[in-house]
N, C-alpha and C. Protein backbone atom coordinates (compact mmCIF):
# COMPACT_ATOMS: atom_id res chain seq x y z
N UNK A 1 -101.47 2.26 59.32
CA UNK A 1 -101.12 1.79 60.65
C UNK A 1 -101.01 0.27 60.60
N UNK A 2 -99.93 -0.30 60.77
CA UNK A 2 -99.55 -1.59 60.59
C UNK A 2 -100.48 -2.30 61.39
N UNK A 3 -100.35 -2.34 62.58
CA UNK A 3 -101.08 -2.86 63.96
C UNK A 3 -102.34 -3.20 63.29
N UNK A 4 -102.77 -2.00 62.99
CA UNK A 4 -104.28 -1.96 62.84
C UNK A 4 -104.94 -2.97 61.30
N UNK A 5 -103.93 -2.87 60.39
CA UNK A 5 -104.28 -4.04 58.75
C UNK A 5 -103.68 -5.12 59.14
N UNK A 6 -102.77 -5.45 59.83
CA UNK A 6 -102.87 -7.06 60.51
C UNK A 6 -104.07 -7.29 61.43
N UNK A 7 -104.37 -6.84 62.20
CA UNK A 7 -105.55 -7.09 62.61
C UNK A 7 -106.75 -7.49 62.34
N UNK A 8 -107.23 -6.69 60.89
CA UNK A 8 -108.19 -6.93 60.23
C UNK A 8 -107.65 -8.01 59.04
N UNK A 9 -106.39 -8.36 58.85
CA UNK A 9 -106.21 -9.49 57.42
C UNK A 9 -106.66 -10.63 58.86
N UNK A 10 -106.09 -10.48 60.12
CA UNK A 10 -106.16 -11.80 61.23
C UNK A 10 -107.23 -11.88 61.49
N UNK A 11 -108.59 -10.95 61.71
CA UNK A 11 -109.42 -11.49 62.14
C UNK A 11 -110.62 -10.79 61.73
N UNK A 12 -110.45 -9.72 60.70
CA UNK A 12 -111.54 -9.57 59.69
C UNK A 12 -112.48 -10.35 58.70
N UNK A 13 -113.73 -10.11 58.93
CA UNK A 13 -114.75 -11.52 57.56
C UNK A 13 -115.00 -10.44 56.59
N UNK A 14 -114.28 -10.93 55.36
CA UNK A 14 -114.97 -10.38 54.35
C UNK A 14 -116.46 -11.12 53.84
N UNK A 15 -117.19 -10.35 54.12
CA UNK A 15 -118.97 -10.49 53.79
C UNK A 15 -119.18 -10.49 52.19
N UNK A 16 -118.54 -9.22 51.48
CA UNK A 16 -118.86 -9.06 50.63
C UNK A 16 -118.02 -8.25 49.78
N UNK A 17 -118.46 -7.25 48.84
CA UNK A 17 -117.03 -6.85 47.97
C UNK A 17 -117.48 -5.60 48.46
N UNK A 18 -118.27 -5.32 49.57
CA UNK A 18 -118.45 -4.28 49.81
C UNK A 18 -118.54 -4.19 51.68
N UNK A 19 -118.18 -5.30 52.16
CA UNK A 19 -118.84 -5.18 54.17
C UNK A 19 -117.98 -6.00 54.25
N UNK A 20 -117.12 -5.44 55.34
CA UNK A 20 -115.91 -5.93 56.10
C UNK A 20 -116.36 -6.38 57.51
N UNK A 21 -116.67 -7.21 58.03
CA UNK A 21 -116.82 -7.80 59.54
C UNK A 21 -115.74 -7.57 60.15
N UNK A 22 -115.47 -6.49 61.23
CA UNK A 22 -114.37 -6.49 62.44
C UNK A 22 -114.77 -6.45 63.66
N UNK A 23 -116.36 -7.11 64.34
CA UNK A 23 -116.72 -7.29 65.12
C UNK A 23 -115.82 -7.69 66.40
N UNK A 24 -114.87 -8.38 66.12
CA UNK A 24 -113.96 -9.14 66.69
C UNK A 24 -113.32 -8.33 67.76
N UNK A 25 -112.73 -6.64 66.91
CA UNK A 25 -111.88 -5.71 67.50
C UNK A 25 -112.16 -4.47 67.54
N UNK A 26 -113.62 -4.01 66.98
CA UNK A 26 -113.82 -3.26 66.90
C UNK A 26 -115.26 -2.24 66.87
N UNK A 27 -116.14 -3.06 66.45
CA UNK A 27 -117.72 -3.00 66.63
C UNK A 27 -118.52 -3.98 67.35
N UNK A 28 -117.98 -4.34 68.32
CA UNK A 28 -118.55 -5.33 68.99
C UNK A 28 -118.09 -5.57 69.90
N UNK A 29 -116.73 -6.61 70.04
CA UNK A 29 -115.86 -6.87 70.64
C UNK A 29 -114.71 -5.56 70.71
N UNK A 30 -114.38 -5.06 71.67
CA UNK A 30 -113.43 -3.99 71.62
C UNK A 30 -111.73 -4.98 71.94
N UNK A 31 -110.74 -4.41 70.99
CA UNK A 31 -109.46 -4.82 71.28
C UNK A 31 -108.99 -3.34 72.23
N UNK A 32 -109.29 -3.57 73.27
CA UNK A 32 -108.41 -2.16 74.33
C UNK A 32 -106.79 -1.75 73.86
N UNK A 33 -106.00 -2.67 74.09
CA UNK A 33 -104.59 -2.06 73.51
C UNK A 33 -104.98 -1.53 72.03
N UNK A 34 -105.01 -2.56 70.79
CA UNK A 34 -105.37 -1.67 69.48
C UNK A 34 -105.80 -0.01 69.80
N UNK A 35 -107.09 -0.16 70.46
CA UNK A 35 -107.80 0.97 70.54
C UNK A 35 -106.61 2.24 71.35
N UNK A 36 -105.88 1.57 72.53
CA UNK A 36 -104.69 2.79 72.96
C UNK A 36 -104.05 3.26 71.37
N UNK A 37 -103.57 1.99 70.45
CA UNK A 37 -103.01 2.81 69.59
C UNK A 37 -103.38 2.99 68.68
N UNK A 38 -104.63 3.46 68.34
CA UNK A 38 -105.38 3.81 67.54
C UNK A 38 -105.58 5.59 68.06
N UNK A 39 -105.79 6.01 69.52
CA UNK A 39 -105.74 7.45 69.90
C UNK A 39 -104.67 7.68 69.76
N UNK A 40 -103.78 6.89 70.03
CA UNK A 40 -102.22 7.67 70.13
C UNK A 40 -101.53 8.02 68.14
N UNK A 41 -102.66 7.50 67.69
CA UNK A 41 -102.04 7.71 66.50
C UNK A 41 -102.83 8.82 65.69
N UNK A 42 -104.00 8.47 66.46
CA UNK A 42 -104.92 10.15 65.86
C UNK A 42 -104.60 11.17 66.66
N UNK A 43 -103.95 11.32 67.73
CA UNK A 43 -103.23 12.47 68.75
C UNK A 43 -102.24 12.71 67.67
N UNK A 44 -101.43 11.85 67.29
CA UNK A 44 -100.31 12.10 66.64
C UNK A 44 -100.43 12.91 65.26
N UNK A 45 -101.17 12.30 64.66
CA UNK A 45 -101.57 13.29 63.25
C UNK A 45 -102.23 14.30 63.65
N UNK A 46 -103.29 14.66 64.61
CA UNK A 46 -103.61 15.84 64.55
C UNK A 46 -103.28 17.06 65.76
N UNK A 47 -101.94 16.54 66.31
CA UNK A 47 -101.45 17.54 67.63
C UNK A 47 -101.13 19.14 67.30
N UNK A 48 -101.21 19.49 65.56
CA UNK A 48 -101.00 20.75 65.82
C UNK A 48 -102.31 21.26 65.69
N UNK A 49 -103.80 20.63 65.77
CA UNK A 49 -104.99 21.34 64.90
C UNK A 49 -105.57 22.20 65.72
N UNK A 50 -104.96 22.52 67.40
CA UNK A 50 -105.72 23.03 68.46
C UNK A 50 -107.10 22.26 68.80
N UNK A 51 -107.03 21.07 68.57
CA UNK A 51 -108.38 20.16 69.12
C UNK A 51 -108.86 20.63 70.60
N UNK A 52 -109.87 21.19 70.48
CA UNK A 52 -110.55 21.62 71.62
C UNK A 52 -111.91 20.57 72.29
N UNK A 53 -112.52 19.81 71.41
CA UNK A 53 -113.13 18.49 70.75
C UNK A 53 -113.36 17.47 70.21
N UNK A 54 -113.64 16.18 70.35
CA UNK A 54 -113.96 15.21 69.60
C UNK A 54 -115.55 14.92 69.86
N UNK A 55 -115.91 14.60 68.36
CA UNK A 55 -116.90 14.11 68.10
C UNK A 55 -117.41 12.54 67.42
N UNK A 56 -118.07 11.59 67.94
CA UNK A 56 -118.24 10.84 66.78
C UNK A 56 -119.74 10.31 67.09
N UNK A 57 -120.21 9.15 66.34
CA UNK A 57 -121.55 8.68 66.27
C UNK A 57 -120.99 7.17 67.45
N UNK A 58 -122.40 7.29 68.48
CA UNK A 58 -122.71 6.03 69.00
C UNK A 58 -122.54 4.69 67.94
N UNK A 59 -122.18 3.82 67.94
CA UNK A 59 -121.64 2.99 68.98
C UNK A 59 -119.96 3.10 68.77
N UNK A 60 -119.74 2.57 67.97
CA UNK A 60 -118.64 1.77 67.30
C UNK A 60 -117.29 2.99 67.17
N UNK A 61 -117.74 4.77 67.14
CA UNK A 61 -116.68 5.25 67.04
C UNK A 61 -116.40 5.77 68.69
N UNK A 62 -117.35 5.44 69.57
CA UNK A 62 -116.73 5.97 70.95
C UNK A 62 -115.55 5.22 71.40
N UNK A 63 -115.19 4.39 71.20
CA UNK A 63 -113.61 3.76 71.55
C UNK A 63 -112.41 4.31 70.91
N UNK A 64 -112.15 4.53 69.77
CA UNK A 64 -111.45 4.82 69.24
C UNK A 64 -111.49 6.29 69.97
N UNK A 65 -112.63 7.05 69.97
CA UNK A 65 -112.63 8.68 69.97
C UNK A 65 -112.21 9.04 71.38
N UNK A 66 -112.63 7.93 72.22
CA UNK A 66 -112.08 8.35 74.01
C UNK A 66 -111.17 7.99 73.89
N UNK A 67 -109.90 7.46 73.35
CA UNK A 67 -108.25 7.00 73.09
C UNK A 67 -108.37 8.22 72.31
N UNK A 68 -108.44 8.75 71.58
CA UNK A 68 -107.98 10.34 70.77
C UNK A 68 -108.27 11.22 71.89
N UNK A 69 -109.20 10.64 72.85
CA UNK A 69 -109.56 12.53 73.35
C UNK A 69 -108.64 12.15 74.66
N UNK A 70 -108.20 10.97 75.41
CA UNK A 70 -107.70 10.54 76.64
C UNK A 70 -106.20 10.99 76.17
N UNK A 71 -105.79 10.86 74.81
CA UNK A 71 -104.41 11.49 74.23
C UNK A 71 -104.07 12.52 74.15
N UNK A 72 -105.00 13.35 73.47
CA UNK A 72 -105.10 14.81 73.70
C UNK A 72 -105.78 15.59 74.13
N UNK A 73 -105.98 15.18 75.62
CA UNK A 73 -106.45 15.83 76.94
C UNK A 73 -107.67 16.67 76.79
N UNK A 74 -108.91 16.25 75.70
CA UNK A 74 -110.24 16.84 75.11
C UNK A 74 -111.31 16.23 75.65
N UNK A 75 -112.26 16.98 76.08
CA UNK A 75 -114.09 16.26 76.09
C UNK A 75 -114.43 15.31 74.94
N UNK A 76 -114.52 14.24 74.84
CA UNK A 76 -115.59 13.44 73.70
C UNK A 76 -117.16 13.28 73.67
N UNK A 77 -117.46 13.83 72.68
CA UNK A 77 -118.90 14.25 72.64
C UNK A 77 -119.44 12.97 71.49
N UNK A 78 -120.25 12.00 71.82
CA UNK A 78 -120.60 11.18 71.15
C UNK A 78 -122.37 11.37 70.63
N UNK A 79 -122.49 11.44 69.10
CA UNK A 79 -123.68 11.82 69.38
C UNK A 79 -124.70 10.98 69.05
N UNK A 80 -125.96 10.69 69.87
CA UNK A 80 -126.86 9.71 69.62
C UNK A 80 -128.09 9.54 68.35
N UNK A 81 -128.29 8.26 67.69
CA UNK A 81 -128.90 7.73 67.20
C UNK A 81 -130.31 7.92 67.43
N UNK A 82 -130.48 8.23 68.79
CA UNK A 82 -131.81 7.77 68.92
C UNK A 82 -132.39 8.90 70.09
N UNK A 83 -133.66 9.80 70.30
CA UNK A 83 -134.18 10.95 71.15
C UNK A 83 -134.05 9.57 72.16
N UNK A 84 -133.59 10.23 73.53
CA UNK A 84 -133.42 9.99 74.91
C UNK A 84 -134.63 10.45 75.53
N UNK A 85 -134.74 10.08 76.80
CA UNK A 85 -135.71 10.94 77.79
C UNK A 85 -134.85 11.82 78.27
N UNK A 86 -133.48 11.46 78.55
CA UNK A 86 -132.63 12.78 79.50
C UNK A 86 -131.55 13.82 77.94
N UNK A 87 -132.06 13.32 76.70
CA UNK A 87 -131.48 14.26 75.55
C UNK A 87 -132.77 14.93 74.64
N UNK A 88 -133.69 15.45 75.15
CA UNK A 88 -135.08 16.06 74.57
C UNK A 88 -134.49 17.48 74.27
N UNK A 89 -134.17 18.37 74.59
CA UNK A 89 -134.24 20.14 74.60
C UNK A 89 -132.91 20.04 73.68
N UNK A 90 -132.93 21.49 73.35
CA UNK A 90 -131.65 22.44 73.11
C UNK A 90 -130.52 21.66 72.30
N UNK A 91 -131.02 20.70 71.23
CA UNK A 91 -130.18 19.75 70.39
C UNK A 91 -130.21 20.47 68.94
N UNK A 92 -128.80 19.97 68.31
CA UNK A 92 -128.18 19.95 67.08
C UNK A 92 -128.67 18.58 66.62
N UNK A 93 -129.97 18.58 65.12
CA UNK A 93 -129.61 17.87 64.46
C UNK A 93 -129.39 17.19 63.60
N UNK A 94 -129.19 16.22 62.72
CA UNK A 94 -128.68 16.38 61.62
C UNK A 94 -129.14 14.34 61.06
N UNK A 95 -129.48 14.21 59.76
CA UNK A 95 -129.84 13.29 59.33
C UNK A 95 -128.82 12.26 58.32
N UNK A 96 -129.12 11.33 58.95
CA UNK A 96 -127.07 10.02 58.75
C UNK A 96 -127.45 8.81 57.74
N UNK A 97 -127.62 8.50 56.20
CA UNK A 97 -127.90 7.44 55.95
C UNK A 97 -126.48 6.38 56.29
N UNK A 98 -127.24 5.18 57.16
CA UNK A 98 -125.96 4.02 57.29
C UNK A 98 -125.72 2.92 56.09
N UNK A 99 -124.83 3.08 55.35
CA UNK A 99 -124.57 1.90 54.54
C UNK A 99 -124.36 1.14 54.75
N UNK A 100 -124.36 0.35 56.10
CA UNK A 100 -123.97 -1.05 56.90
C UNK A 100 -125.57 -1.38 56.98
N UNK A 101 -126.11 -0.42 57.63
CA UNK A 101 -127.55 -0.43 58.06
C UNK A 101 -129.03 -0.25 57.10
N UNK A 102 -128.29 0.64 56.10
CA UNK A 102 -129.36 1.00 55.00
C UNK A 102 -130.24 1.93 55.72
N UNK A 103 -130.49 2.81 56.30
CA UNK A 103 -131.51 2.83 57.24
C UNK A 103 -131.20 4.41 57.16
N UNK A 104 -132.06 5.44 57.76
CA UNK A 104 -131.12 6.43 57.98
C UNK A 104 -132.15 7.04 59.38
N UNK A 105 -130.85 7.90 59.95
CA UNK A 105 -131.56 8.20 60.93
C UNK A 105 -130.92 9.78 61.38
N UNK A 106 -131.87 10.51 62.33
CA UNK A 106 -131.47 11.43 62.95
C UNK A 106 -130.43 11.31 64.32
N UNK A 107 -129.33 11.88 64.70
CA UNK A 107 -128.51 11.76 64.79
C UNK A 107 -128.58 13.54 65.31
N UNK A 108 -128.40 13.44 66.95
CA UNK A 108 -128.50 14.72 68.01
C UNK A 108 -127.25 14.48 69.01
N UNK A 109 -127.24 15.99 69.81
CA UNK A 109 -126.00 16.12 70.25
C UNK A 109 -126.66 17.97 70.95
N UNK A 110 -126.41 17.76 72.24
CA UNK A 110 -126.73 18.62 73.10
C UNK A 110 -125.82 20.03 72.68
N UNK A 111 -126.45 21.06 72.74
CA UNK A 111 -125.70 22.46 72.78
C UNK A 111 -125.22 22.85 73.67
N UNK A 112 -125.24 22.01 74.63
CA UNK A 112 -124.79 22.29 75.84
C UNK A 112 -123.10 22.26 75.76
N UNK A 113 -122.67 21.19 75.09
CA UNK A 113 -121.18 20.77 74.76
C UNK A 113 -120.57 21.15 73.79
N UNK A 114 -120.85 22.08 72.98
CA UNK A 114 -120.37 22.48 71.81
C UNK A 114 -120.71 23.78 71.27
N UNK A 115 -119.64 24.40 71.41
CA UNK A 115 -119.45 26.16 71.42
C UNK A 115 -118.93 26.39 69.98
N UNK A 116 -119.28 27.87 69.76
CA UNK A 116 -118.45 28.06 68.51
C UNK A 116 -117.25 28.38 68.51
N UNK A 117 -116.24 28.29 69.63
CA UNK A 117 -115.04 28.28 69.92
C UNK A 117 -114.11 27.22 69.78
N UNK A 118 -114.90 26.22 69.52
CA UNK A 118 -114.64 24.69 69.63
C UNK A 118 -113.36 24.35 68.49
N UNK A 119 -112.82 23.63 68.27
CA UNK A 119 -112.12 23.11 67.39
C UNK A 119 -112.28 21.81 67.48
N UNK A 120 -112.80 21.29 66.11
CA UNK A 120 -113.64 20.25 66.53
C UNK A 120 -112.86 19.29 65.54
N UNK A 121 -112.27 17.46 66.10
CA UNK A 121 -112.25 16.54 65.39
C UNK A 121 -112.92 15.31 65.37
N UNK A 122 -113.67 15.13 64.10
CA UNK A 122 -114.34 13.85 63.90
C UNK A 122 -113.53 12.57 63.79
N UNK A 123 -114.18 11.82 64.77
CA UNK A 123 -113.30 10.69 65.09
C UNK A 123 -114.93 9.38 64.02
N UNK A 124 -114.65 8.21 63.21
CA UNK A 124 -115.41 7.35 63.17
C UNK A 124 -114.94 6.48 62.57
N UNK A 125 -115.52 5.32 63.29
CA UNK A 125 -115.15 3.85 62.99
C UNK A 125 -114.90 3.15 61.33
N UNK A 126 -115.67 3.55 60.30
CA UNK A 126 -115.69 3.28 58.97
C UNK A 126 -115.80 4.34 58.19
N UNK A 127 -115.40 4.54 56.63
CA UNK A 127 -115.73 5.63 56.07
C UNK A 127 -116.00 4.34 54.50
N UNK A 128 -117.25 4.92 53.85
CA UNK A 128 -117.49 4.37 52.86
C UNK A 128 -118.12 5.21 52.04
N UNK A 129 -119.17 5.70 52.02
CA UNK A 129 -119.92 6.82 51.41
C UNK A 129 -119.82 8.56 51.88
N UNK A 130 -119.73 8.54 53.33
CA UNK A 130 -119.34 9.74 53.96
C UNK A 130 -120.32 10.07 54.80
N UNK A 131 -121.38 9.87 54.59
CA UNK A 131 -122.42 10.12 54.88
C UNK A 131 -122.57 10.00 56.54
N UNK A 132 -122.02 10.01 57.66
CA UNK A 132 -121.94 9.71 58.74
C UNK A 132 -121.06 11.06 58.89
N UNK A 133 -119.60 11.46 58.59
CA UNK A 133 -118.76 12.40 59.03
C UNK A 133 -119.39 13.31 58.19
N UNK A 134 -120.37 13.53 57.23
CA UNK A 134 -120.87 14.62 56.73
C UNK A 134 -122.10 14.78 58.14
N UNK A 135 -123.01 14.17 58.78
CA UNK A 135 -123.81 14.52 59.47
C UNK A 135 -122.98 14.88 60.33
N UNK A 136 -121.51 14.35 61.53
CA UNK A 136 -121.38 14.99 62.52
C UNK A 136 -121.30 16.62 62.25
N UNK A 137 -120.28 16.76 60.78
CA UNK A 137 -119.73 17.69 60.37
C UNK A 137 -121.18 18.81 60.57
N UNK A 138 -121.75 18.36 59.60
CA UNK A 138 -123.40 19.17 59.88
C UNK A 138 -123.85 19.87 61.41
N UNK A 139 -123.61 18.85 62.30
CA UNK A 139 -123.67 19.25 64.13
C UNK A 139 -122.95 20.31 64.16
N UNK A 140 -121.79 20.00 63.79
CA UNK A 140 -120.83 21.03 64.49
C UNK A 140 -120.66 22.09 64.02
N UNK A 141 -121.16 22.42 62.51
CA UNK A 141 -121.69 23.49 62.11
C UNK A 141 -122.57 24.34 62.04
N UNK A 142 -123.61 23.64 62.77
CA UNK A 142 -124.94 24.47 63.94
C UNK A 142 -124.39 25.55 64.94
N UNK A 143 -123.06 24.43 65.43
CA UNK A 143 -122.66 25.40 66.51
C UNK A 143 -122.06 26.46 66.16
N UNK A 144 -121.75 26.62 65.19
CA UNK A 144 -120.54 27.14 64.39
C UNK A 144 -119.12 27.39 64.80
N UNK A 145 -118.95 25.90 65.40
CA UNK A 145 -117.70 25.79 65.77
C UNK A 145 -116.89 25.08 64.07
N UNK A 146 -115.80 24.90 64.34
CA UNK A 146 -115.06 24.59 63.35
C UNK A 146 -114.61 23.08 63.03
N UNK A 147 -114.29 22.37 62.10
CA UNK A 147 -114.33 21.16 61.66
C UNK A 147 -112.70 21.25 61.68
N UNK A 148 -111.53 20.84 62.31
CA UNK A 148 -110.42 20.42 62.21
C UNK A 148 -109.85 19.64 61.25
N UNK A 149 -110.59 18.28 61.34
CA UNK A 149 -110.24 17.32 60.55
C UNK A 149 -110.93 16.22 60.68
N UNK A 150 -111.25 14.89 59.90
CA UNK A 150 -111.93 14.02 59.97
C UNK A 150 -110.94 12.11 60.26
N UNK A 151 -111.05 11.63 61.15
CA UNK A 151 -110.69 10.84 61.22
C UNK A 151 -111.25 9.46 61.55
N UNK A 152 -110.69 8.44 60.72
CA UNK A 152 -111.41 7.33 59.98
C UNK A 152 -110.75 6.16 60.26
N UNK A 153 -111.38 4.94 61.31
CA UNK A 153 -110.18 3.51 61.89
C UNK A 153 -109.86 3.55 60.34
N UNK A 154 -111.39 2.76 59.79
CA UNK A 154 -111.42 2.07 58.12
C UNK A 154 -111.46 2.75 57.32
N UNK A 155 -110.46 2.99 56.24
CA UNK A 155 -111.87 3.28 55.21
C UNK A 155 -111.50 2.35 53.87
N UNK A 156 -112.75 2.59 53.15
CA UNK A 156 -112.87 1.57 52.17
C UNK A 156 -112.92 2.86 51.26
N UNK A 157 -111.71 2.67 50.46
CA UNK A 157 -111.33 3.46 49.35
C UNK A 157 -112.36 3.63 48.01
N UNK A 158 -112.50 2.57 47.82
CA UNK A 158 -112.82 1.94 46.88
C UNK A 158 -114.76 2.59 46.90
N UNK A 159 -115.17 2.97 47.98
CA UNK A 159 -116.46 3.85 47.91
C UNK A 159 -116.37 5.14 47.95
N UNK A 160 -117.05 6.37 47.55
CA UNK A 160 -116.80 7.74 47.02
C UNK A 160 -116.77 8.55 48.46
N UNK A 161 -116.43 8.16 50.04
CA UNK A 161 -116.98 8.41 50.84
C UNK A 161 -115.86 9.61 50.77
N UNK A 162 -114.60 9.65 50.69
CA UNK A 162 -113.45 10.28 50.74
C UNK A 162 -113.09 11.51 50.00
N UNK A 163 -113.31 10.82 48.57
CA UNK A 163 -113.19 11.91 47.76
C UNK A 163 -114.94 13.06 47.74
N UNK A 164 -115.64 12.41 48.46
CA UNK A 164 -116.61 13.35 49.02
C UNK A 164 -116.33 14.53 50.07
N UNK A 165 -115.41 14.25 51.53
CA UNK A 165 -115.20 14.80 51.89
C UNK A 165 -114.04 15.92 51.63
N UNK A 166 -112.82 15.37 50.97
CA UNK A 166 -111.95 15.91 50.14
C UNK A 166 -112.58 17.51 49.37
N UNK A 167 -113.43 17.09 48.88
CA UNK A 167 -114.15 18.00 47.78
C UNK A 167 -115.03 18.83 48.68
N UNK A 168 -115.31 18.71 49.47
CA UNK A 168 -115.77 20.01 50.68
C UNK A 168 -114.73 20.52 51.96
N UNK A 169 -113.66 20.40 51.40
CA UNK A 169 -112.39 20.83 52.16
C UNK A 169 -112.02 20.38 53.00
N UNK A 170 -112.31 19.23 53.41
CA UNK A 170 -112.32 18.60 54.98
C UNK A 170 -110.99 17.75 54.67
N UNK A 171 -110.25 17.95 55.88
CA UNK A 171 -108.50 17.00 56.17
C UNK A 171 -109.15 15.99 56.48
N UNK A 172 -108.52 14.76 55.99
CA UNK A 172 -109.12 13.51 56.21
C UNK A 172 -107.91 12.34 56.12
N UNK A 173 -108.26 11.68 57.51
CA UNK A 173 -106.93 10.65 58.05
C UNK A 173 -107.30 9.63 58.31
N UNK A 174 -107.05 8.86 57.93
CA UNK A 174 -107.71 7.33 57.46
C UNK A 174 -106.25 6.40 57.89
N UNK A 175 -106.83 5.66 59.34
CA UNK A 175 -105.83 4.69 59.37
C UNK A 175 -105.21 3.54 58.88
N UNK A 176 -106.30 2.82 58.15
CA UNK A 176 -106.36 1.69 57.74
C UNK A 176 -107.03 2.05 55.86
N UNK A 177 -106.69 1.78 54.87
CA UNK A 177 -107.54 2.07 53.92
C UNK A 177 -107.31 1.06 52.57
N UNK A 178 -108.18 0.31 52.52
CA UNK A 178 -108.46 -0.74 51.73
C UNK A 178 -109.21 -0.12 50.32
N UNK A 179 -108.07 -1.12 49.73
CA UNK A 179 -108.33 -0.28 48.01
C UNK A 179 -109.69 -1.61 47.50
N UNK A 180 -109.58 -3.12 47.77
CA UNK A 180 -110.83 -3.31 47.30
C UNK A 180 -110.55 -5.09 48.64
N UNK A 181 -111.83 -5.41 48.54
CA UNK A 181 -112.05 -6.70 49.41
C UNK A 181 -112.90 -7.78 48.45
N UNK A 182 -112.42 -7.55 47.74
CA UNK A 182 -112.90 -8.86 46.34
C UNK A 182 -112.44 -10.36 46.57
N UNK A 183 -113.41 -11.51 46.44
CA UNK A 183 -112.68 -12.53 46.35
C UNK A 183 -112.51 -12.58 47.72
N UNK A 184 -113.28 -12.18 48.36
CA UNK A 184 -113.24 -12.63 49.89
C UNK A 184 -112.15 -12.40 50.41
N UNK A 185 -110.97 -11.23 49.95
CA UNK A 185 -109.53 -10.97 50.27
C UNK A 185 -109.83 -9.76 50.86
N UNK A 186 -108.78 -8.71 51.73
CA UNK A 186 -108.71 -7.22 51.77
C UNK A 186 -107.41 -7.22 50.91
N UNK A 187 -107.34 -5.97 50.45
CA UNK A 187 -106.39 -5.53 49.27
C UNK A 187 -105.97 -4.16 50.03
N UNK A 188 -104.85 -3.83 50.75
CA UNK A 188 -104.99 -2.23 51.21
C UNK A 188 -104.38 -1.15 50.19
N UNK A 189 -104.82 -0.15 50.02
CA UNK A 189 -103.82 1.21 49.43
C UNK A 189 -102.72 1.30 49.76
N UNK A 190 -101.61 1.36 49.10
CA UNK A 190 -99.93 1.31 49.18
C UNK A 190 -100.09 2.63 48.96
């Protein structure tokens, strides 16, 4: 998605040969238009999958995922980081190490919203290790609803996060995907 790798060569910090800063437009600071065409472009790749659902992790993939679900007319189910007082009972859940964060955490999502009828697409902000769209994936397989496809603003090629999901059958659509950020540059996949 053109829009979307000018964006990040304009106003992405490369940190490291491994952490991309897009605070600017995307984990922090939200760019609203980007983000319209960022759903309209995950509507677009996945309009034949019968999406009955979107799913992604608090914070950073609920923008992107309410532009996918506001596109193709779906509930977005975002699931939290952290036990609530009003999210205690009747939860799916499933354990997320963050490679931004190092940290890992449990990661719930009410049964209330998610049937096994569901057709379910993962919407999230970065893909590097996998380890995030493997936990939603995990949720939604409690319910035993079905995994559609996985969709990714970033991903950073160049970590095994992909060919992880690949290798457990999962469709995976990656808007933006950077082959390496060395030298304080982004380099994208042609």
């Amino acid at each position: 998605m053109h829009a979307l790798e000018q964006k990040i060569l304009n106003e992405g910090i490369v940190l490291s040969n491994n952490v991309l800063k897009v605070d600017a437009f995307l984990n922090h600071q939200i760019d609203p238009v980007l983000m319209q065409q960022i759903g309209q472009e995950f509507a677009a790749r996945f309009k034949d999958a019968g999406i009955t659902k979107i799913i992604t992790i608090e914070a950073s993939g609920i923008a992107p995922a309410v532009m996918a679900g506001l596109e193709l007319g779906v509930q977005v189910i975002f699931a939290r980081k952290y036990q609530s007082l009003t999210l205690k009972d009747d939860l799916y859940r499933a354990k997320v190490y963050s490679f931004t964060k190092q940290t890992e955490s449990t990661i719930a999502i009410s049964n209330k919203h998610i049937h096994s009828t569901d057709k379910v697409l993962v919407i999230d902000d970065f893909l590097a290790n996998g380890q995030a769209a493997l936990g939603l994936a995990d949720l939604i397989h409690q319910a035993n609803a079905e995994v559609v496809g996985i969709g990714i603003v970033i991903e950073k090629s160049f970590q095994t996060g992909r060919d992880l999901l690949l290798d457990k059958g999962y469709r995976v659509e990656s808007l933006a995907r950077i082959a390496s950020l060395d030298n304080e540059k982004v380099t994208f996949v042609k």
